[in-house]
Protein backbone atom coordinates (compact mmCIF):
# COMPACT_ATOMS: atom_id res chain seq x y z
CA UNK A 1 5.39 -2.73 9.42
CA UNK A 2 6.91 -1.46 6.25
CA UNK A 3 7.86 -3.90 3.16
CA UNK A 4 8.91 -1.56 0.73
CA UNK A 5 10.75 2.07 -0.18
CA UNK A 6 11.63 4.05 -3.35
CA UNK A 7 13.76 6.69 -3.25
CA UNK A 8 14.81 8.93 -5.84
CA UNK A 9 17.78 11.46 -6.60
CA UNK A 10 19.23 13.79 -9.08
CA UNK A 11 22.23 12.76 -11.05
CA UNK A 12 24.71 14.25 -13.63
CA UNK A 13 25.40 12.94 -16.82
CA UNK A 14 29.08 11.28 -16.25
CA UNK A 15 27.54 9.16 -13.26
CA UNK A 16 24.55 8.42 -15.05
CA UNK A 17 26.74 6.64 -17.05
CA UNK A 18 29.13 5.37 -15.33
CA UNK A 19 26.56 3.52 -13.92
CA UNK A 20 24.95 2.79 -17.59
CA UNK A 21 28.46 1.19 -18.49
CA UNK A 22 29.16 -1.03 -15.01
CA UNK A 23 25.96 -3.22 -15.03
CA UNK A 24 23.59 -5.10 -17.08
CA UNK A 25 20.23 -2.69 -17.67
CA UNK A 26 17.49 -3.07 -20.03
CA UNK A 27 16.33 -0.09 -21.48
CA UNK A 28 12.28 1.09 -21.47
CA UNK A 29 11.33 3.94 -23.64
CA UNK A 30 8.56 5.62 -21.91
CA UNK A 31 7.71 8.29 -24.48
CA UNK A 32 9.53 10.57 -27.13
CA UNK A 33 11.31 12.33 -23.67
CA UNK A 34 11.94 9.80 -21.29
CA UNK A 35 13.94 6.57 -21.10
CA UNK A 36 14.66 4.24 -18.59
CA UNK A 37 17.19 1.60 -17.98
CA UNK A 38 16.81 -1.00 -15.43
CA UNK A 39 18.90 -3.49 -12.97
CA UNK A 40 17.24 -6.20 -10.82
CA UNK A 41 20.61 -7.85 -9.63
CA UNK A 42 21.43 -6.97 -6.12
CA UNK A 43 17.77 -8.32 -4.74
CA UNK A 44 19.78 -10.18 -2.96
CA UNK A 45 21.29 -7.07 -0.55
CA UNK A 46 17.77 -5.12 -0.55
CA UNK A 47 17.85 -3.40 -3.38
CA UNK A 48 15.09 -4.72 -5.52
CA UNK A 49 15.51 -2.30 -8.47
CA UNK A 50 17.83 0.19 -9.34
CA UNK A 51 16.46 2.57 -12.30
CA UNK A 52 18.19 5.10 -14.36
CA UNK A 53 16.15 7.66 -15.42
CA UNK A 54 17.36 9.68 -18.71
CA UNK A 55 14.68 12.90 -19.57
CA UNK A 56 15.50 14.90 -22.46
CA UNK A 57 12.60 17.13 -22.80
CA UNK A 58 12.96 20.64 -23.55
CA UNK A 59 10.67 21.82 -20.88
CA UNK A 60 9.09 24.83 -20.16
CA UNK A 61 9.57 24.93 -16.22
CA UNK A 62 12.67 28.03 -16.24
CA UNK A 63 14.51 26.21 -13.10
CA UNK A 64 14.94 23.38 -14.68
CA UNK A 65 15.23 24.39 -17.74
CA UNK A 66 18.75 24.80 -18.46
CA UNK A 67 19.64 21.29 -16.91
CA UNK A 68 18.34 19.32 -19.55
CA UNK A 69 18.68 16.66 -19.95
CA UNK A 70 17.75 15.37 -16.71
CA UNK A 71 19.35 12.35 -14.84
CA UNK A 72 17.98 10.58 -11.98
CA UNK A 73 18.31 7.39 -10.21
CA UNK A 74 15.19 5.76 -8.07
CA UNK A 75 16.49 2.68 -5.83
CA UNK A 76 13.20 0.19 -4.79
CA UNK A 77 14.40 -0.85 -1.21
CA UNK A 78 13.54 -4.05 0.93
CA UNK A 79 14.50 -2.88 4.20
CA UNK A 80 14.27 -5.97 5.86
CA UNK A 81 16.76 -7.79 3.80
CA UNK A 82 19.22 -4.67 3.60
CA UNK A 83 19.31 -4.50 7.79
CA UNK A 84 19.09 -8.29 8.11
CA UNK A 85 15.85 -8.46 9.66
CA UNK A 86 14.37 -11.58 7.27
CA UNK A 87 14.90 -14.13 9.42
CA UNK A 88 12.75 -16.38 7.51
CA UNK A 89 12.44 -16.03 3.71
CA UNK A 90 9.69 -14.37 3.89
CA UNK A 91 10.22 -10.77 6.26
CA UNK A 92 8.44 -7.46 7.53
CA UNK A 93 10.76 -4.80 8.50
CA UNK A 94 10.33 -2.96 12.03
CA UNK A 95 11.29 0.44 13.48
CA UNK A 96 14.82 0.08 14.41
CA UNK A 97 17.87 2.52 14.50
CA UNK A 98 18.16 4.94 11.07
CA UNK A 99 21.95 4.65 11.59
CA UNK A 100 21.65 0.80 10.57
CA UNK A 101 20.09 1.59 7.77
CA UNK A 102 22.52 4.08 6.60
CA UNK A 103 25.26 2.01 7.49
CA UNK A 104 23.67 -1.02 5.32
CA UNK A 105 23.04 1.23 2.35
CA UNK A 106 26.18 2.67 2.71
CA UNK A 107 27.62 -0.82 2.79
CA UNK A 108 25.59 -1.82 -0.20
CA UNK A 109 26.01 0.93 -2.40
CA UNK A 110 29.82 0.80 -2.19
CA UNK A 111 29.91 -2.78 -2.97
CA UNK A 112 27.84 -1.27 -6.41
CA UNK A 113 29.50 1.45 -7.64
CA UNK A 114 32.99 -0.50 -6.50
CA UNK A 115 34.18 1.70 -4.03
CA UNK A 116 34.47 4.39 -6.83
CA UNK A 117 35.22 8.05 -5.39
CA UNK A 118 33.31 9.88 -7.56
CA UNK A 119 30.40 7.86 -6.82
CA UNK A 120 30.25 8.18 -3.19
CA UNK A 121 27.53 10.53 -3.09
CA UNK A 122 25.41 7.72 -4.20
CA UNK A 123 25.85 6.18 -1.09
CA UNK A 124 24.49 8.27 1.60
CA UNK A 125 20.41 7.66 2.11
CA UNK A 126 20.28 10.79 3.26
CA UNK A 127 20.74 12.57 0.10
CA UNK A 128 17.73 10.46 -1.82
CA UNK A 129 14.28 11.42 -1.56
CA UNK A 130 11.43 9.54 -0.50
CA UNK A 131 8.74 8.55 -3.34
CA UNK A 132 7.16 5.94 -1.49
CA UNK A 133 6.67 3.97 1.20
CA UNK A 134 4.43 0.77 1.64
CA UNK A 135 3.24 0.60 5.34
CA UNK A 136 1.65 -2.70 5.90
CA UNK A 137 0.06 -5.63 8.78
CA UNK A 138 -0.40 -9.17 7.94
CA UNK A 139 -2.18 -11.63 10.71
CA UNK A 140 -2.60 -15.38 11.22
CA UNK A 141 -6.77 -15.40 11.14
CA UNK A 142 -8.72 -18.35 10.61
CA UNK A 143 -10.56 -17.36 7.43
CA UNK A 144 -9.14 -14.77 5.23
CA UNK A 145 -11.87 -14.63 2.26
CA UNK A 146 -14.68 -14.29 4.76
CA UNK A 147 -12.59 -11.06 5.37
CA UNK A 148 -12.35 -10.43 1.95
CA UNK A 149 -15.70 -11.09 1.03
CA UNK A 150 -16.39 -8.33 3.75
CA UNK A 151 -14.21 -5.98 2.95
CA UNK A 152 -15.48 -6.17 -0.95
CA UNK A 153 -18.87 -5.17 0.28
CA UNK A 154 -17.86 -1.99 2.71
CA UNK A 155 -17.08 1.95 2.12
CA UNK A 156 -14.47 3.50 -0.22
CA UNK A 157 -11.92 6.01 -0.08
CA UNK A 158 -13.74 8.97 -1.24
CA UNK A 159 -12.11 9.19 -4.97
CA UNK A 160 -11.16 5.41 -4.85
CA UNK A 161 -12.48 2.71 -6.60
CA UNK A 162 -12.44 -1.33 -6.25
CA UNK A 163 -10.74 -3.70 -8.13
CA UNK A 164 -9.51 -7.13 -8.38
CA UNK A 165 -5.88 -8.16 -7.64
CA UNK A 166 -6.17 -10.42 -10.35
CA UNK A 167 -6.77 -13.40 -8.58
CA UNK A 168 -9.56 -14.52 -6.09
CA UNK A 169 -9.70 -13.53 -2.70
CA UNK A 170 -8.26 -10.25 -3.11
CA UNK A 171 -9.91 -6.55 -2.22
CA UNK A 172 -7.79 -3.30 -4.30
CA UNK A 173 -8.56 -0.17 -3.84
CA UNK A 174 -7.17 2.70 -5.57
CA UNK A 175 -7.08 6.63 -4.12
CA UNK A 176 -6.78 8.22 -6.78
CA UNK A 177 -8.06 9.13 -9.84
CA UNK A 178 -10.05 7.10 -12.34
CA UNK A 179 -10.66 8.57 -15.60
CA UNK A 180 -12.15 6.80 -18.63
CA UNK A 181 -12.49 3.83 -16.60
CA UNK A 182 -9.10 3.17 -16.39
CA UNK A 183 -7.25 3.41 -13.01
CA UNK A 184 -4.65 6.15 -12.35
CA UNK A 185 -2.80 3.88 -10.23
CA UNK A 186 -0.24 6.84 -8.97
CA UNK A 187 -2.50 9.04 -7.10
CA UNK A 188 -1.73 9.79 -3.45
CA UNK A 189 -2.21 6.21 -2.21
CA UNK A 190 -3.47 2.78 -2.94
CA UNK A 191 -4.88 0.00 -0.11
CA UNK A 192 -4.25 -4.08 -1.10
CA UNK A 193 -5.66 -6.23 1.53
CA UNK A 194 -5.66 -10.14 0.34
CA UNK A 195 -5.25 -13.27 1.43
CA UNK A 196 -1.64 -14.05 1.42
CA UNK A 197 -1.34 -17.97 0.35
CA UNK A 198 -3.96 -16.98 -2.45
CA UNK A 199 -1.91 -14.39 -3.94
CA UNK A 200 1.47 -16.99 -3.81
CA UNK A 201 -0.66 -19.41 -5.97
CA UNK A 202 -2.43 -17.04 -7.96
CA UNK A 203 -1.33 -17.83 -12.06
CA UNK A 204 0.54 -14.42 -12.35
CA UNK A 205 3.03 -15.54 -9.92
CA UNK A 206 4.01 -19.24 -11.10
CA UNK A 207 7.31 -19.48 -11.71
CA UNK A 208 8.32 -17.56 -8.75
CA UNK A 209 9.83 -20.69 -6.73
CA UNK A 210 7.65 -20.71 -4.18
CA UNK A 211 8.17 -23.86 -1.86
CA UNK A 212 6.06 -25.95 0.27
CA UNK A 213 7.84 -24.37 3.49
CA UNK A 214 6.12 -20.89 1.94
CA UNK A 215 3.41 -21.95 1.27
CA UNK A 216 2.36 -23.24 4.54
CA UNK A 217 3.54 -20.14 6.53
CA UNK A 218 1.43 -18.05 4.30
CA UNK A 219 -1.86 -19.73 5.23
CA UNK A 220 -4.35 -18.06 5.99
CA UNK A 221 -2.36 -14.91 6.16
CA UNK A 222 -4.72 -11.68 5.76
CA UNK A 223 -2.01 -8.59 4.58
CA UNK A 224 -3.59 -5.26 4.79
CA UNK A 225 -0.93 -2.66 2.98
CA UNK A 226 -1.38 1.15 2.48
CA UNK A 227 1.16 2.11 -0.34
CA UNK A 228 1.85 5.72 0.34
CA UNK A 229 3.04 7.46 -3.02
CA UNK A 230 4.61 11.18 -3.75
CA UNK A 231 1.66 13.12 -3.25
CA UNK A 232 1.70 12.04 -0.27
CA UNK A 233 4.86 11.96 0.80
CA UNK A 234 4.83 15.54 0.18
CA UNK A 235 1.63 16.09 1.88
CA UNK A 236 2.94 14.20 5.39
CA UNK A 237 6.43 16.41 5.05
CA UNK A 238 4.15 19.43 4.91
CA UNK A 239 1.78 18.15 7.81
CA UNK A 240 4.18 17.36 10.05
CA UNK A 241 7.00 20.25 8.89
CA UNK A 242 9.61 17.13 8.34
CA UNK A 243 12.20 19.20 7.02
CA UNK A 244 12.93 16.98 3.72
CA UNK A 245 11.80 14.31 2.35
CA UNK A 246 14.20 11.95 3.91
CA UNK A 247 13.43 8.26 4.44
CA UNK A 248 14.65 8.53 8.41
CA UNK A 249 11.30 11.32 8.74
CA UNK A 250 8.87 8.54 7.66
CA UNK A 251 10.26 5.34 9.81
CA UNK A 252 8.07 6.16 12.40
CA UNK A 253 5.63 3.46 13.96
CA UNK A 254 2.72 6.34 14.88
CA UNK A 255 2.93 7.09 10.89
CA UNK A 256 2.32 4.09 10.57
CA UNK A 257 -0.42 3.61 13.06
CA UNK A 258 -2.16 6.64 11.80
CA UNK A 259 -2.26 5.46 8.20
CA UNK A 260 -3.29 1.91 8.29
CA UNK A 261 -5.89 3.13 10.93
CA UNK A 262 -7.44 5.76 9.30
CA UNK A 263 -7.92 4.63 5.73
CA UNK A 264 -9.08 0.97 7.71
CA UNK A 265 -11.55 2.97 9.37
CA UNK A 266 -12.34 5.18 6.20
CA UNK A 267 -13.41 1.49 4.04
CA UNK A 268 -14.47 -0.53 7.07
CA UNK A 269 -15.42 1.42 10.05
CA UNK A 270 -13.64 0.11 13.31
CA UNK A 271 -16.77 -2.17 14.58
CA UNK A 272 -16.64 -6.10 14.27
CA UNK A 273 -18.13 -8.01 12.51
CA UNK A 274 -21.89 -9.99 12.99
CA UNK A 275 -24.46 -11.94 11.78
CA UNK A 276 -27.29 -10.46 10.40
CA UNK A 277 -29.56 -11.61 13.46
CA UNK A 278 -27.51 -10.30 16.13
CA UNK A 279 -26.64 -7.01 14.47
CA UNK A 280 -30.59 -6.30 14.91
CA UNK A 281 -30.63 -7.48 18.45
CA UNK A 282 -27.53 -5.19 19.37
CA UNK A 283 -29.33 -2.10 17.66
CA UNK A 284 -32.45 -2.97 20.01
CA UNK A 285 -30.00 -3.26 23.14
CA UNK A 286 -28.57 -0.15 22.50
CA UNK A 287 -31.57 1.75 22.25
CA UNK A 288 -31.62 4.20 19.48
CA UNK A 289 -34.30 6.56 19.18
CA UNK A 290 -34.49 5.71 15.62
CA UNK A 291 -34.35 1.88 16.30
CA UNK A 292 -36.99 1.16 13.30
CA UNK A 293 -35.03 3.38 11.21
CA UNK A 294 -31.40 1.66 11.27
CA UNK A 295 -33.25 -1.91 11.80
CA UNK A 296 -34.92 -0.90 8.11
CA UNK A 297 -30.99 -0.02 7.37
CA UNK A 298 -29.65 -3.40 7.94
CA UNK A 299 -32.33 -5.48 6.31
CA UNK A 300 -31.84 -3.68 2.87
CA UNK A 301 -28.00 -4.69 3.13
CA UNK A 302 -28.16 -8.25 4.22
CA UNK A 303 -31.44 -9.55 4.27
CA UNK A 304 -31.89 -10.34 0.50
CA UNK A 305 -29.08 -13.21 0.21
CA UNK A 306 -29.46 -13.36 -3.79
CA UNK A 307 -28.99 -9.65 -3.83
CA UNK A 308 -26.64 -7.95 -1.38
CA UNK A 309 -25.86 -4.13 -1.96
CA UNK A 310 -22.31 -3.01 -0.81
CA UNK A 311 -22.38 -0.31 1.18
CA UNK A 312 -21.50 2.03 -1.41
CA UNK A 313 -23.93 1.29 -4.16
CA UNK A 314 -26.45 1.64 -0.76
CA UNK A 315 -25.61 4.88 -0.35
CA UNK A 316 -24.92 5.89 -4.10
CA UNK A 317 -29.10 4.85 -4.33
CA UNK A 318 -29.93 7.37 -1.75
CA UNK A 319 -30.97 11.27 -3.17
CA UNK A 320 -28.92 14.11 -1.55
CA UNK A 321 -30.32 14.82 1.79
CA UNK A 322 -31.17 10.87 2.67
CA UNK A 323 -27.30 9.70 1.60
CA UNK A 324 -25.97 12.73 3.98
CA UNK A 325 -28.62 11.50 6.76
CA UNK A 326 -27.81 7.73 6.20
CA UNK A 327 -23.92 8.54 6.39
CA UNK A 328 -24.39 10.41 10.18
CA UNK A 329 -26.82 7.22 10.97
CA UNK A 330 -24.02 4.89 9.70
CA UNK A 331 -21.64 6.37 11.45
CA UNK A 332 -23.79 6.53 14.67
CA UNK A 333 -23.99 2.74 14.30
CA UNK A 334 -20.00 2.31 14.21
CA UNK A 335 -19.52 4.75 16.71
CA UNK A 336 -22.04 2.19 19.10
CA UNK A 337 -19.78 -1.13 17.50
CA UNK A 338 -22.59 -1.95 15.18
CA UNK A 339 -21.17 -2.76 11.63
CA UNK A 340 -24.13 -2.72 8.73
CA UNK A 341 -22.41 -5.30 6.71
CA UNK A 342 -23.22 -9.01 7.94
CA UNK A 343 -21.74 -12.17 8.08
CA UNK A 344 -23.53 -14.35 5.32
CA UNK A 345 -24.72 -17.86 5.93
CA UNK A 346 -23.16 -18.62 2.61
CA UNK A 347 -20.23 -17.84 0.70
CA UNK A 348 -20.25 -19.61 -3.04
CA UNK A 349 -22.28 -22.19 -1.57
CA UNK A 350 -20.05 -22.76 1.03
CA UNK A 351 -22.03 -22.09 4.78
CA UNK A 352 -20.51 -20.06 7.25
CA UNK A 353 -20.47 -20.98 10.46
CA UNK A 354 -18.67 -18.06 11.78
CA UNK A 355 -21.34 -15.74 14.09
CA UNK A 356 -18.74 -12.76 15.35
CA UNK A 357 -15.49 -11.77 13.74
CA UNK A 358 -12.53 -9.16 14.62
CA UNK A 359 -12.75 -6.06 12.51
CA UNK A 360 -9.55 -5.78 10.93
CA UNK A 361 -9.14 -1.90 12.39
CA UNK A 362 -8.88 -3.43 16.22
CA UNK A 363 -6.33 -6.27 14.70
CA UNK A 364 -4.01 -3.43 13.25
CA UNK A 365 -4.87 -1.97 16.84
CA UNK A 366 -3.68 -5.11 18.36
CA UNK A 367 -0.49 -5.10 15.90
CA UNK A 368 0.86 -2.44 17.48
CA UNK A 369 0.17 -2.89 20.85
CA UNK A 370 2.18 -6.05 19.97
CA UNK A 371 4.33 -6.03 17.72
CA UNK A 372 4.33 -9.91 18.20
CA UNK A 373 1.64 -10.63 16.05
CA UNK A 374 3.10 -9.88 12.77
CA UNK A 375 3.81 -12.35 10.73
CA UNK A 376 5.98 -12.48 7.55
CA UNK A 377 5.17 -10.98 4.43
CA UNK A 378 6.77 -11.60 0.84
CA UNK A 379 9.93 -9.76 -0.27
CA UNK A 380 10.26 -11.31 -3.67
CA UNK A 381 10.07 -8.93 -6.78
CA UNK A 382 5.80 -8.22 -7.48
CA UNK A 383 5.67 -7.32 -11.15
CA UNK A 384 4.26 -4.15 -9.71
CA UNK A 385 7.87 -2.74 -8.82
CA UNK A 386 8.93 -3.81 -12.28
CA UNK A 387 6.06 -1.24 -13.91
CA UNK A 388 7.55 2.25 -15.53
CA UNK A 389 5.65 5.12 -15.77
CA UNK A 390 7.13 8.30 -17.45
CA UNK A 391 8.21 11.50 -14.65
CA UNK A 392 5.62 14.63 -15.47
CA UNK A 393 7.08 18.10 -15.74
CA UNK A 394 5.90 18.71 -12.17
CA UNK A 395 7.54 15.87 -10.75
CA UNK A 396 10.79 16.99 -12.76
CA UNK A 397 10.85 20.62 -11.18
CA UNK A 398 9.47 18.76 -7.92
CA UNK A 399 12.29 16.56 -7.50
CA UNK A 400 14.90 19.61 -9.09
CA UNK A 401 13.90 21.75 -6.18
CA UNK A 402 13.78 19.00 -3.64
CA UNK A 403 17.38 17.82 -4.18
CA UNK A 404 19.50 20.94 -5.47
């Protein structure tokens, strides 16, 4: 349900380095303000990355002002191998008790800063704040790129934009902003959905020991994650009037549910999937008004197989009134179980004999209905936990006034 945490909090200079001074950390330079020095060695207890953040900006922001410079530490969490819950290399962690994880942390962080009075205060969770939070379902389906190949051609988030994983098989889409073509990858959230075993053997990730035994539990393995970032942390603490931003207010399974659902439903809609043929005859059984209408709908999306739209090119090609009309028809259509996007007879050359397929919104329904069907997901180190970005002067004051 969840595979990964960050947490962040405020630190003075004398533990900042006392820290510095006990471990091995290789420093990043960020820009002319900000430095950060990093530790990967306790992986091993759930703590995938331990960062020391040094920001010696003379800002302009008056409560923070006179604290420069400004020390913080942000701790990258794998919760299932901190409680224990990995029973195979490979784990997801699930709701359980908050106390367990504060004792584990507790346990952890002691072990790191050596039982060190002065440093206790490093070892209570609940004095960090929560940066992010990476809810996520992965299911045993029996073909994962036909998924993929779906997914590629459905909706977007509204300011999001697709991308490759950087490897095949593979659907990224990014919430927030994108500016010069390049991706602003921190906005308020990002969705990865990919075929697990594909991702294991994709180039960028030789070298990272995986076995056979991995290998073969990650087949055909389709992973849906929502990575939930500050913006929105802050956003759910405000919907919800949590009263910080304390991991124990986010470990909650209908968070969970509500996220993966909604932006699911958002890129996908919640109806399955068909072939081209039957889609028509279920728009004929239902008995639209407009029956000639939506028919005219799903032959400009799948009935040219050298020239497919996705559905958002589709409606980008509409003029103002039509796209607002063909958005209320599409979602008449998914409100009846009648996805536009069909099942090809080919994929790369490869036929398809598949004729009906589970929409992956009623398999992260199924999920947690039953919690049963999870299977494992990867807690080694993605290169994506190892990227720095440098804090703004918002996030400084943000995380001042958060913490003090």
């Amino acid at each position: 349900m969840i595979h990964t945490v960050e947490l962040s909090k405020q630190i003075d200079n004398d533990t900042f380095n006392q820290i510095l001074s006990a471990y091995f950390f290789h420093g990043i330079k960020l820009n002319n303000y900000q430095t950060n020095f990093i530790c990967t060695d306790f992986s091993n207890q759930g703590i995938n990355k331990i960062t020391l953040c040094r920001y010696d900006k003379a800002g302009d922001h008056e409560p923070v002002k006179q604290y420069r410079p400004y020390y913080s530490i942000l701790i990258i969490l794998n919760l299932a191998k901190l409680i224990g819950q990995n029973d195979s290399s490979i784990s997801l962690y699930q709701i359980c008790d908050f106390n367990e994880i504060s004792d584990k942390f507790r346990e952890a962080m002691s072990s790191i800063t050596s039982g060190d009075i002065d440093l206790q205060k490093l070892c209570d969770i609940e004095s960090y704040t929560t940066r992010r939070i990476d809810f996520c379902c992965q299911y045993k389906v029996e073909n994962p790129q036909l998924y993929i190949h779906l997914l590629n051609r459905g909706r977007f988030p509204s300011h999001g934009k697709y991308c490759n994983m950087g490897y095949e098989n593979s659907c990224y889409i990014v919430g927030g902003k994108v500016e010069d073509g390049k991706i602003i990858k921190h906005g308020s959230i990002t969705i990865n959905i990919y075929d697990k075993q594909a991702e294991m053997k994709a180039p960028k990730n030789h070298g990272k020991g995986y076995t056979a035994v991995d290998l073969s539990e990650a087949e055909n393995v389709l992973r849906v994650e929502v990575q939930a970032f500050r913006r929105k942390m802050i956003y759910l603490k405000d919907k919800y009037n949590y009263p910080d931003r304390c991991l124990e207010n986010y470990l909650n399974a209908n968070l969970a549910k509500e996220l993966l659902l909604g932006y699911i439903k958002e890129i996908a809609g919640a109806a399955d999937y068909y072939t081209h043929r039957t889609l028509k005859q279920k728009v004929t059984k239902v008995g639209f008004n407009d029956e000639l209408k939506k028919i005219k709908i799903l032959n400009d999306l799948n009935g040219n197989a050298k020239n497919r739209p996705t559905l958002r090119e589709y409606i980008g090609s509409q003029s103002g009134k039509e796209r607002r009309n063909l958005k209320d028809t599409l979602k008449a259509m998914d409100d009846k179980g009648i996805n536009p996007i069909a099942i090809p007879n080919k994929i790369g050359g490869n036929i398809t004999s598949v004729r009906h397929l589970r929409s992956v919104y009623s398999l992260i329904e199924d999920y947690f209905a039953n919690k049963g069907s999870t299977v494992p997901t990867d807690d080694r180190l993605d290169e994506e936990y190892l990227l720095e970005e440098a804090m703004t002067d918002d996030e400084i004051e943000e995380d001042f006034n958060q913490q003090k």
